[in-house]
Protein backbone atom coordinates (compact mmCIF):
# COMPACT_ATOMS: atom_id res chain seq x y z
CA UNK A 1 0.00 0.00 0.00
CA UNK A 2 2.76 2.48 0.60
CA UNK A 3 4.74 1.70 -2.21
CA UNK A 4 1.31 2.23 -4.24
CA UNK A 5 1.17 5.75 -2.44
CA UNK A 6 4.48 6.87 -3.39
CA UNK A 7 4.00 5.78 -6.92
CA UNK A 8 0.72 8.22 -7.69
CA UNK A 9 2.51 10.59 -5.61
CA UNK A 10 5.37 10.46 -8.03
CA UNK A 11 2.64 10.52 -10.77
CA UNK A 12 1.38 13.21 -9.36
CA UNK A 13 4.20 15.60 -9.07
CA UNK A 14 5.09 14.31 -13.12
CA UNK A 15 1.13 15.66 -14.05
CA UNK A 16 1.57 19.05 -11.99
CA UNK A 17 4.98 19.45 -13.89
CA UNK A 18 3.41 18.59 -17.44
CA UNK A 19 0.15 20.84 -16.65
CA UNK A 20 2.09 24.20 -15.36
CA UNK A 21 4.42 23.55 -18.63
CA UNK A 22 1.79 23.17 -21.02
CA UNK A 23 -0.17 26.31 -18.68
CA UNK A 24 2.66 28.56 -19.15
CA UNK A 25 3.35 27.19 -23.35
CA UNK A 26 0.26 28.91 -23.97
CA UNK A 27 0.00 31.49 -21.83
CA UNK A 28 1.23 34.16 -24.48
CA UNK A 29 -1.95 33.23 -27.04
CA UNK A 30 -4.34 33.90 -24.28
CA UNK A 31 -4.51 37.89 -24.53
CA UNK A 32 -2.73 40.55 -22.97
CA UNK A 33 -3.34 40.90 -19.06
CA UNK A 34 -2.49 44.18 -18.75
CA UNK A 35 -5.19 45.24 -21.33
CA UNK A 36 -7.54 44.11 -18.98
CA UNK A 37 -5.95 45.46 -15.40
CA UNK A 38 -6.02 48.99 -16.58
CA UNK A 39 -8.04 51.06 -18.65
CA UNK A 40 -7.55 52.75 -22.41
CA UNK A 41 -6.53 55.84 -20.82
CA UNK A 42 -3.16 54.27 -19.28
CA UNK A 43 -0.01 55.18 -21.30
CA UNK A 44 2.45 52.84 -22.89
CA UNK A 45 5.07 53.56 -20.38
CA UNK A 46 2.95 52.88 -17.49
CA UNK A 47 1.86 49.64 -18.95
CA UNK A 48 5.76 48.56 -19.88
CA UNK A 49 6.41 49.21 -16.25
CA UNK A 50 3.71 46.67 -14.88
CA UNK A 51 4.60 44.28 -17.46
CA UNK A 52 8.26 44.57 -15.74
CA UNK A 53 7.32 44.70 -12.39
CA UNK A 54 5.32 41.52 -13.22
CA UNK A 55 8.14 39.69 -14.79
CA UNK A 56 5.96 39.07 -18.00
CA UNK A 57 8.29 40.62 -20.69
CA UNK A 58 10.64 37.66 -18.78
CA UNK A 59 11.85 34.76 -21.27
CA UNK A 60 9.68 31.75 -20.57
CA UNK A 61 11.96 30.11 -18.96
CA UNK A 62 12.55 32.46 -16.51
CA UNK A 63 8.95 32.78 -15.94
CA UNK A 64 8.13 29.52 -15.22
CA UNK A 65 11.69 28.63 -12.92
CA UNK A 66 10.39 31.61 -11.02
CA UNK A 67 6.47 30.03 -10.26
CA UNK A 68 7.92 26.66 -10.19
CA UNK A 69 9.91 27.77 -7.11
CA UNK A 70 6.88 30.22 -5.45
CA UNK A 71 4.52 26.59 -6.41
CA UNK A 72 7.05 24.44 -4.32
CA UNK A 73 6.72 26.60 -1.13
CA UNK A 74 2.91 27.33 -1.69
CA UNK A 75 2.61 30.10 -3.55
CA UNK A 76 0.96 29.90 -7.25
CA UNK A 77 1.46 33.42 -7.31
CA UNK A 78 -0.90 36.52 -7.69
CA UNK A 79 -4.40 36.67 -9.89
CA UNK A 80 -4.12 40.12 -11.72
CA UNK A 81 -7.55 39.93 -11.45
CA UNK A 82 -9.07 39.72 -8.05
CA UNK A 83 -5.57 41.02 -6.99
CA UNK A 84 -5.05 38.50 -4.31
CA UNK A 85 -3.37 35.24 -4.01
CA UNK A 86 -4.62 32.54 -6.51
CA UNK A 87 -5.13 29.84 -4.45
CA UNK A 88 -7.06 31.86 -2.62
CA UNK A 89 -9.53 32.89 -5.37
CA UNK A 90 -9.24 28.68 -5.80
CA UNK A 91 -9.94 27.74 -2.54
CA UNK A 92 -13.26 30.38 -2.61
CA UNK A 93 -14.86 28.45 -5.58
CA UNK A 94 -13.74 25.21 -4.98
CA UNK A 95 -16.76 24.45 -2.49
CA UNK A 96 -19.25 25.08 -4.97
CA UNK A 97 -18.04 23.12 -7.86
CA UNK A 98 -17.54 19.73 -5.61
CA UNK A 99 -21.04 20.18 -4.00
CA UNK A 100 -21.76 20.35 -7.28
CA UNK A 101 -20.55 17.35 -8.28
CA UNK A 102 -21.36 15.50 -5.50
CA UNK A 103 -24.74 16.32 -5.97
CA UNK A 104 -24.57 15.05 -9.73
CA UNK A 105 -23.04 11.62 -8.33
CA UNK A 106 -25.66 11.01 -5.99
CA UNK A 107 -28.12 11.43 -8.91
CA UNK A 108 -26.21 9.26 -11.25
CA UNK A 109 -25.50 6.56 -8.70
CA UNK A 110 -29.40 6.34 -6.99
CA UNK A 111 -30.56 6.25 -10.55
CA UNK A 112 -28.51 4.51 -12.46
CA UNK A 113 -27.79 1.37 -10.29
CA UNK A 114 -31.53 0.15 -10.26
CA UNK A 115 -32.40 1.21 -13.81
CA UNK A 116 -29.21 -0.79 -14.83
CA UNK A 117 -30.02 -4.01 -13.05
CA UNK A 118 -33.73 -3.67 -14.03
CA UNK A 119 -33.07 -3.34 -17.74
CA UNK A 120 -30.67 -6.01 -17.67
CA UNK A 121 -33.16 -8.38 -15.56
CA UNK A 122 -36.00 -7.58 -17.82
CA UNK A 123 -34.31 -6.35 -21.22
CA UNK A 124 -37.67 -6.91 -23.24
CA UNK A 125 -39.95 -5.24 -21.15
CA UNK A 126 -41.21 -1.57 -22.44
CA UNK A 127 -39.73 0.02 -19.65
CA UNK A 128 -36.33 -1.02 -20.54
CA UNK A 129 -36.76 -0.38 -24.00
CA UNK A 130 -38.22 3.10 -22.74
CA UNK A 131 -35.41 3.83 -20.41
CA UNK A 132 -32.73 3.01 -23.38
CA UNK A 133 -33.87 4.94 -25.63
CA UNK A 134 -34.23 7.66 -22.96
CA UNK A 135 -30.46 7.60 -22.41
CA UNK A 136 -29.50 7.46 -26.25
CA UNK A 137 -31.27 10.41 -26.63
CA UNK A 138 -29.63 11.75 -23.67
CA UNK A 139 -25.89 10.83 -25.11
CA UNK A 140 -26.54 12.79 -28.09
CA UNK A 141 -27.45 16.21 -26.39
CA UNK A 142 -24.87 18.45 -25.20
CA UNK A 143 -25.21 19.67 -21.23
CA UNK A 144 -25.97 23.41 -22.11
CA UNK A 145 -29.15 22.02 -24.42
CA UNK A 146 -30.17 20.17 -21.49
CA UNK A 147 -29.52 23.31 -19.15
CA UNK A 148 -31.60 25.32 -21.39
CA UNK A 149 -34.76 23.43 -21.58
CA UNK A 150 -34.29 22.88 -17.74
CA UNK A 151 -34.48 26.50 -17.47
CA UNK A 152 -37.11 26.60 -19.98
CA UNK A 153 -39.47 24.14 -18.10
CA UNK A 154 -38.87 24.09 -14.74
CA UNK A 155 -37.55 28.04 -14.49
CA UNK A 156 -39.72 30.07 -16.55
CA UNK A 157 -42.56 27.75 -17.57
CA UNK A 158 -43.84 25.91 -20.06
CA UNK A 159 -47.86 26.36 -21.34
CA UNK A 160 -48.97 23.60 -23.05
CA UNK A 161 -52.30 23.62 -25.09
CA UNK A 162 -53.30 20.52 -26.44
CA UNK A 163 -57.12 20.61 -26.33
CA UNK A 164 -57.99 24.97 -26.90
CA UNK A 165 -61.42 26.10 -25.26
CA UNK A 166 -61.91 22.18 -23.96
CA UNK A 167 -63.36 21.28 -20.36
CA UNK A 168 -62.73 18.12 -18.41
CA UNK A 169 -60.39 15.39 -19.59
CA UNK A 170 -59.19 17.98 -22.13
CA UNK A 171 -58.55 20.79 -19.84
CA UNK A 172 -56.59 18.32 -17.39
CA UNK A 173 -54.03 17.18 -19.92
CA UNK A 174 -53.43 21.04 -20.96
CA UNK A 175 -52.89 21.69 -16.85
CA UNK A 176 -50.48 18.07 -16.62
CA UNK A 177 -48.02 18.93 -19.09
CA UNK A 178 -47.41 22.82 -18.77
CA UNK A 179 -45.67 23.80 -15.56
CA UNK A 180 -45.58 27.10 -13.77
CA UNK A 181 -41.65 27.50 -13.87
CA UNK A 182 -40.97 28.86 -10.42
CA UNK A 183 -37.55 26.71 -9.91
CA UNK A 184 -34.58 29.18 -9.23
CA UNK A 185 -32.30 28.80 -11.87
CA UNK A 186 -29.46 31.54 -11.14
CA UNK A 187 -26.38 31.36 -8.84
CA UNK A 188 -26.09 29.66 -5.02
CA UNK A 189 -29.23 31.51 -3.46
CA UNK A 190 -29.11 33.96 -0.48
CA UNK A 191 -29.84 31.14 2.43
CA UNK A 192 -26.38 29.46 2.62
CA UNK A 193 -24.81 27.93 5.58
CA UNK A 194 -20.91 28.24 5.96
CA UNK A 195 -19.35 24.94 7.54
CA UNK A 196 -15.87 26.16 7.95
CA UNK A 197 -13.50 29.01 6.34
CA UNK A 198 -14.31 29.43 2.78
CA UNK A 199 -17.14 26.68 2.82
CA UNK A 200 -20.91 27.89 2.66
CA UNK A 201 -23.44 24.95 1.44
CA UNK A 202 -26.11 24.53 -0.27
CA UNK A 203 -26.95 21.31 1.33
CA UNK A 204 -28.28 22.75 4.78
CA UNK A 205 -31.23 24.84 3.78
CA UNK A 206 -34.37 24.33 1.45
CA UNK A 207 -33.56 27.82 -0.70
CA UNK A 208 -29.92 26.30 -1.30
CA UNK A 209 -31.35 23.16 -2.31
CA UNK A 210 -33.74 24.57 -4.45
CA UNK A 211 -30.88 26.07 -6.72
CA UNK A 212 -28.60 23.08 -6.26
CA UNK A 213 -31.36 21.30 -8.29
CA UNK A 214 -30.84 22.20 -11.95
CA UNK A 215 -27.38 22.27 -12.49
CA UNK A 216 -26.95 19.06 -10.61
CA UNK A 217 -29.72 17.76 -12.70
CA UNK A 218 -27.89 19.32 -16.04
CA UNK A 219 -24.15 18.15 -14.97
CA UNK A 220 -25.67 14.57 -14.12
CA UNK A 221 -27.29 14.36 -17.36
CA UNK A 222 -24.13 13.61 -19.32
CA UNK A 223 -22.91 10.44 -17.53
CA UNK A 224 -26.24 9.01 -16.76
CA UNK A 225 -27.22 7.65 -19.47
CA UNK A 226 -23.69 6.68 -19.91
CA UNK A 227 -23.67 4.66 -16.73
CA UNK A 228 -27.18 3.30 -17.13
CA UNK A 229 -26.23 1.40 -20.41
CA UNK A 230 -22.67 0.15 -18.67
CA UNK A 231 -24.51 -1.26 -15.76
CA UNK A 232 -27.10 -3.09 -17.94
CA UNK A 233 -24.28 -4.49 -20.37
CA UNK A 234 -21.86 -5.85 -17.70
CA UNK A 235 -25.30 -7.04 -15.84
CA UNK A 236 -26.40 -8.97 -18.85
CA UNK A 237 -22.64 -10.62 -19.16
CA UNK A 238 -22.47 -11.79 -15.30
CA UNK A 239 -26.07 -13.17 -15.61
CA UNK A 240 -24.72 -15.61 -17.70
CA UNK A 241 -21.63 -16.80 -16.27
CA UNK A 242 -21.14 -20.06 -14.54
CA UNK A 243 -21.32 -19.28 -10.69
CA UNK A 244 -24.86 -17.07 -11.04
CA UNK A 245 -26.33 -20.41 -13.15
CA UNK A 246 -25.01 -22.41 -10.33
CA UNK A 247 -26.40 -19.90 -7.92
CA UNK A 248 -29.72 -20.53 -9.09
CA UNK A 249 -29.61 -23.79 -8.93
CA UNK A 250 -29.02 -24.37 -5.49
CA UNK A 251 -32.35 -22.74 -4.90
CA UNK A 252 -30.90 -19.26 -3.77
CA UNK A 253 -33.27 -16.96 -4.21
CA UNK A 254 -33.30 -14.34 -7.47
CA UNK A 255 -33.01 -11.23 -5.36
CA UNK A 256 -29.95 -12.77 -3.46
CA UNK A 257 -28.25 -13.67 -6.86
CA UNK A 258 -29.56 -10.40 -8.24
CA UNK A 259 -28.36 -8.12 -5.80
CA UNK A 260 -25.35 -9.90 -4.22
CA UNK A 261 -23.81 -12.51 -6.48
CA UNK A 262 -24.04 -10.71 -10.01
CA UNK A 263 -24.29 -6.47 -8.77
CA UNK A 264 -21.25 -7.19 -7.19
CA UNK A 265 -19.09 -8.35 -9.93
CA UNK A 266 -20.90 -5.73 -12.14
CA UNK A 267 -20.20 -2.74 -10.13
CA UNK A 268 -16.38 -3.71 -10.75
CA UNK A 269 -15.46 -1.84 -14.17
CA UNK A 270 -18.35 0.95 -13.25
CA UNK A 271 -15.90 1.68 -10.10
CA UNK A 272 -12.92 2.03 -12.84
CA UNK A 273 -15.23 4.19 -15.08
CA UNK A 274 -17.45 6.10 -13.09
CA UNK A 275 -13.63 7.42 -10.88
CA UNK A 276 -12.41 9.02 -14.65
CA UNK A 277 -15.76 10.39 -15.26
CA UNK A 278 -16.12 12.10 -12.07
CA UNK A 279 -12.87 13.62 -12.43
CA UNK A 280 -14.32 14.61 -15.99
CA UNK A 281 -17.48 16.14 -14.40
CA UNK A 282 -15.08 18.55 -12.68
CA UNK A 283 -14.39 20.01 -15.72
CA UNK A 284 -17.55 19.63 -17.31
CA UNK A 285 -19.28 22.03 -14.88
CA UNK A 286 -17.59 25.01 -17.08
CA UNK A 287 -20.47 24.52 -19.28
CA UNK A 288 -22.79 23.57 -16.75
CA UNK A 289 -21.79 26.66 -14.24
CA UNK A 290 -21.80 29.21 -17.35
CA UNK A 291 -25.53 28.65 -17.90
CA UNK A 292 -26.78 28.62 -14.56
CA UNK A 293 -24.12 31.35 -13.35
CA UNK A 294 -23.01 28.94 -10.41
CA UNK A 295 -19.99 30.73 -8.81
CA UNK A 296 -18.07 27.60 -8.78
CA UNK A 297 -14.51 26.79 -10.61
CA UNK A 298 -15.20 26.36 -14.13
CA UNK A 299 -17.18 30.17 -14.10
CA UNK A 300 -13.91 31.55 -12.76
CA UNK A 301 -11.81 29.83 -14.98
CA UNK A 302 -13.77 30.64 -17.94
CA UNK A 303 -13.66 34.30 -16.62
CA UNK A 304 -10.21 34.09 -16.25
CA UNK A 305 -9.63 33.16 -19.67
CA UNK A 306 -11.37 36.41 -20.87
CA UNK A 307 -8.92 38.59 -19.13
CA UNK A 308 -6.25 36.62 -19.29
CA UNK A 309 -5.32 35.78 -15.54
CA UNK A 310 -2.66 33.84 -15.94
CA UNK A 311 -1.67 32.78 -12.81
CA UNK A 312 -5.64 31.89 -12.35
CA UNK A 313 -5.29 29.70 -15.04
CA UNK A 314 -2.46 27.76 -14.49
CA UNK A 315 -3.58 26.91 -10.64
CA UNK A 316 -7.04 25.74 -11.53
CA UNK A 317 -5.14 23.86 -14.26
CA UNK A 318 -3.35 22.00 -11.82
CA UNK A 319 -5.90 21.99 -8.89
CA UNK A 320 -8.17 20.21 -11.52
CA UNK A 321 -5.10 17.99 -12.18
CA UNK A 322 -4.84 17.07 -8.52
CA UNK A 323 -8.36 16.05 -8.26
CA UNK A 324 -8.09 13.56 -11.26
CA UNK A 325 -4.74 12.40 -9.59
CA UNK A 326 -6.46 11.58 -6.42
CA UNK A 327 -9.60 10.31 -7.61
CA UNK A 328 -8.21 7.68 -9.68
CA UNK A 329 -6.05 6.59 -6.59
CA UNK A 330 -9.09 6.57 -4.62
CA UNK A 331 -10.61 4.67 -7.15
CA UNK A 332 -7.98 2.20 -7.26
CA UNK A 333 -8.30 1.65 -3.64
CA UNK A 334 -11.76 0.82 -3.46
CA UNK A 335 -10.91 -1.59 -6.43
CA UNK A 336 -8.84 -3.15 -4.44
CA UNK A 337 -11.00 -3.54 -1.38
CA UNK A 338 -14.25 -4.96 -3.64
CA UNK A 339 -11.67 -7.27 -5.23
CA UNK A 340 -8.91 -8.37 -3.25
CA UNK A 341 -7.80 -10.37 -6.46
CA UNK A 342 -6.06 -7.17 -6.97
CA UNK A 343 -2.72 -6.25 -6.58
CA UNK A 344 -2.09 -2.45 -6.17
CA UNK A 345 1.43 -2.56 -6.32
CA UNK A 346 1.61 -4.85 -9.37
CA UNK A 347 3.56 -7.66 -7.87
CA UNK A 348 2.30 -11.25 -7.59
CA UNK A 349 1.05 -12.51 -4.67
């Protein structure tokens, strides 16, 4: 287990190095920063002596020994932006973004799992042929779409009118599919709770809940489906090994081989997928944050792009690096624990 430590931590230090490299590579096609830290008015000469006092008419080489030193001690330097440290600026958004995603995991895993299993139990049924073509449908559309018609139905309403100037049965259909729209769909909400420094959740009230809803709903929407058709095609294959046909006929009962025997050997490549896509999601809220204006990471990074914060940049680059670096380990770890088969380390046993 230790020697499996210090190997991802190696990895780890080998994916910061390649990130900041590749950060600082293109750092020079981004913009100018100091077009957007001062105004037109500004003369030349003022603006060549920030770009000195900021090191940025530096070689590239020099640049980057410099923040590779400040990085080892801590420091990612200065955002030119919010004028303030940028882990700092980091550490502010980082909160919102993981409750985020832990809030599109929960959906994918409570959802998934059972409408998996179910279509793989009962692959001919309508409901199964319902649900996959549900989650085709939901491959093919981008998360902003999906964001948008969220907003669209559940934010600002949706009439429908099927039967015009009708009574009854008519009038009752019109009223079931047209909603009033009165979900919040913008930012955290004003009734947050803060947990500890920088950390105010959306998870302790019913207003923060309320606009946690949406975008967890959006950002889960692009590895559901994924993760509904993996479940039901590694369910299918273990339902027709050896050990589940010799389950059954020792008389266990379905549920028990269901549930215990065959979920169990199923969930073992979801735990190897669903760790990368996680990590993905963390990036994937970019799109997801930019719609609904969630104050989260991938809103600051995309504003950071726009003015070119460079030092911004290249430590959300490499926070977002970290997480995928200690996801997968985490990953591997419960890997190891659901199937001790495994060797972390590689060797033989």
């Amino acid at each position: 287990m230790i020697a499996f430590l210090i190997k991802r931590l190696m990895h780890a230090i080998l994916v910061m190095f390649v990130i900041s490299v590749l950060a600082f590579a293109i750092q020079d096609n981004l913009g100018d920063p100091i077009q957007q830290m001062v105004g037109q008015s500004v003369p030349e000469s003022e603006r060549e002596e920030i770009r000195e006092r900021f090191g940025l008419n530096d070689p590239f080489l020099v640049q980057y020994a410099r923040f590779a030193k400040n990085a080892v001690q801590g420091d990612f330097g200065y955002s030119y932006f919010y004028r303030e440290p940028a882990l700092e600026v980091i550490a502010r958004h980082l909160p919102a973004t993981l409750e985020l995603v832990f809030a599109a995991t929960l959906i994918i895993v409570l959802l998934s799992v059972p409408i998996g299993v179910y279509s793989a139990i009962k692959p001919r049924s309508p409901i199964s042929r319902l649900f996959m073509g549900i989650s085709i449908i939901g491959i093919s559309i981008p998360v902003f779409l999906t964001a948008i018609v969220l907003i669209q139905i559940f934010a600002i309403g949706v009439t429908v009118t099927l039967f015009p100037e009708s009574t009854g049965w008519g009038a009752w259909l019109n009223d079931f599919f047209s909603t009033e729209g009165n979900m919040p769909s913008f930012g955290r909400g004003y009734d947050l709770v803060n947990v500890v420094g920088n950390w105010d959740t959306n998870l302790a009230t019913w207003n923060g809940l309320q606009h946690l809803v949406l975008p967890a709903v959006s950002l889960a929407s692009i590895m559901l489906p994924l993760f509904i058709r993996l479940i039901r095609a590694e369910m299918m294959e273990v339902l027709q090994s050896e050990y589940v046909k010799y389950a059954r006929a020792k008389g266990i009962s379905m549920r028990r081989v269901y549930f215990v025997h065959a979920l169990k050997n199923t969930m073992l490549p979801v735990i190897t997928v669903g760790g990368v896509q996680i990590g993905t999601m963390v990036a994937y809220t970019i799109l997801t944050e930019t719609v609904f204006q969630w104050p989260g990471m991938g809103l600051m990074f995309l504003d950071a792009i726009n003015r070119a914060d460079i030092p911004l940049i290249v430590t959300y680059l490499m926070i977002v690096g970290v997480i995928f670096v200690v996801t997968n380990t985490i990953v591997d770890l419960i890997y190891g624990m659901v199937n001790p088969t495994v060797k972390l380390t590689g060797k033989p046993a």
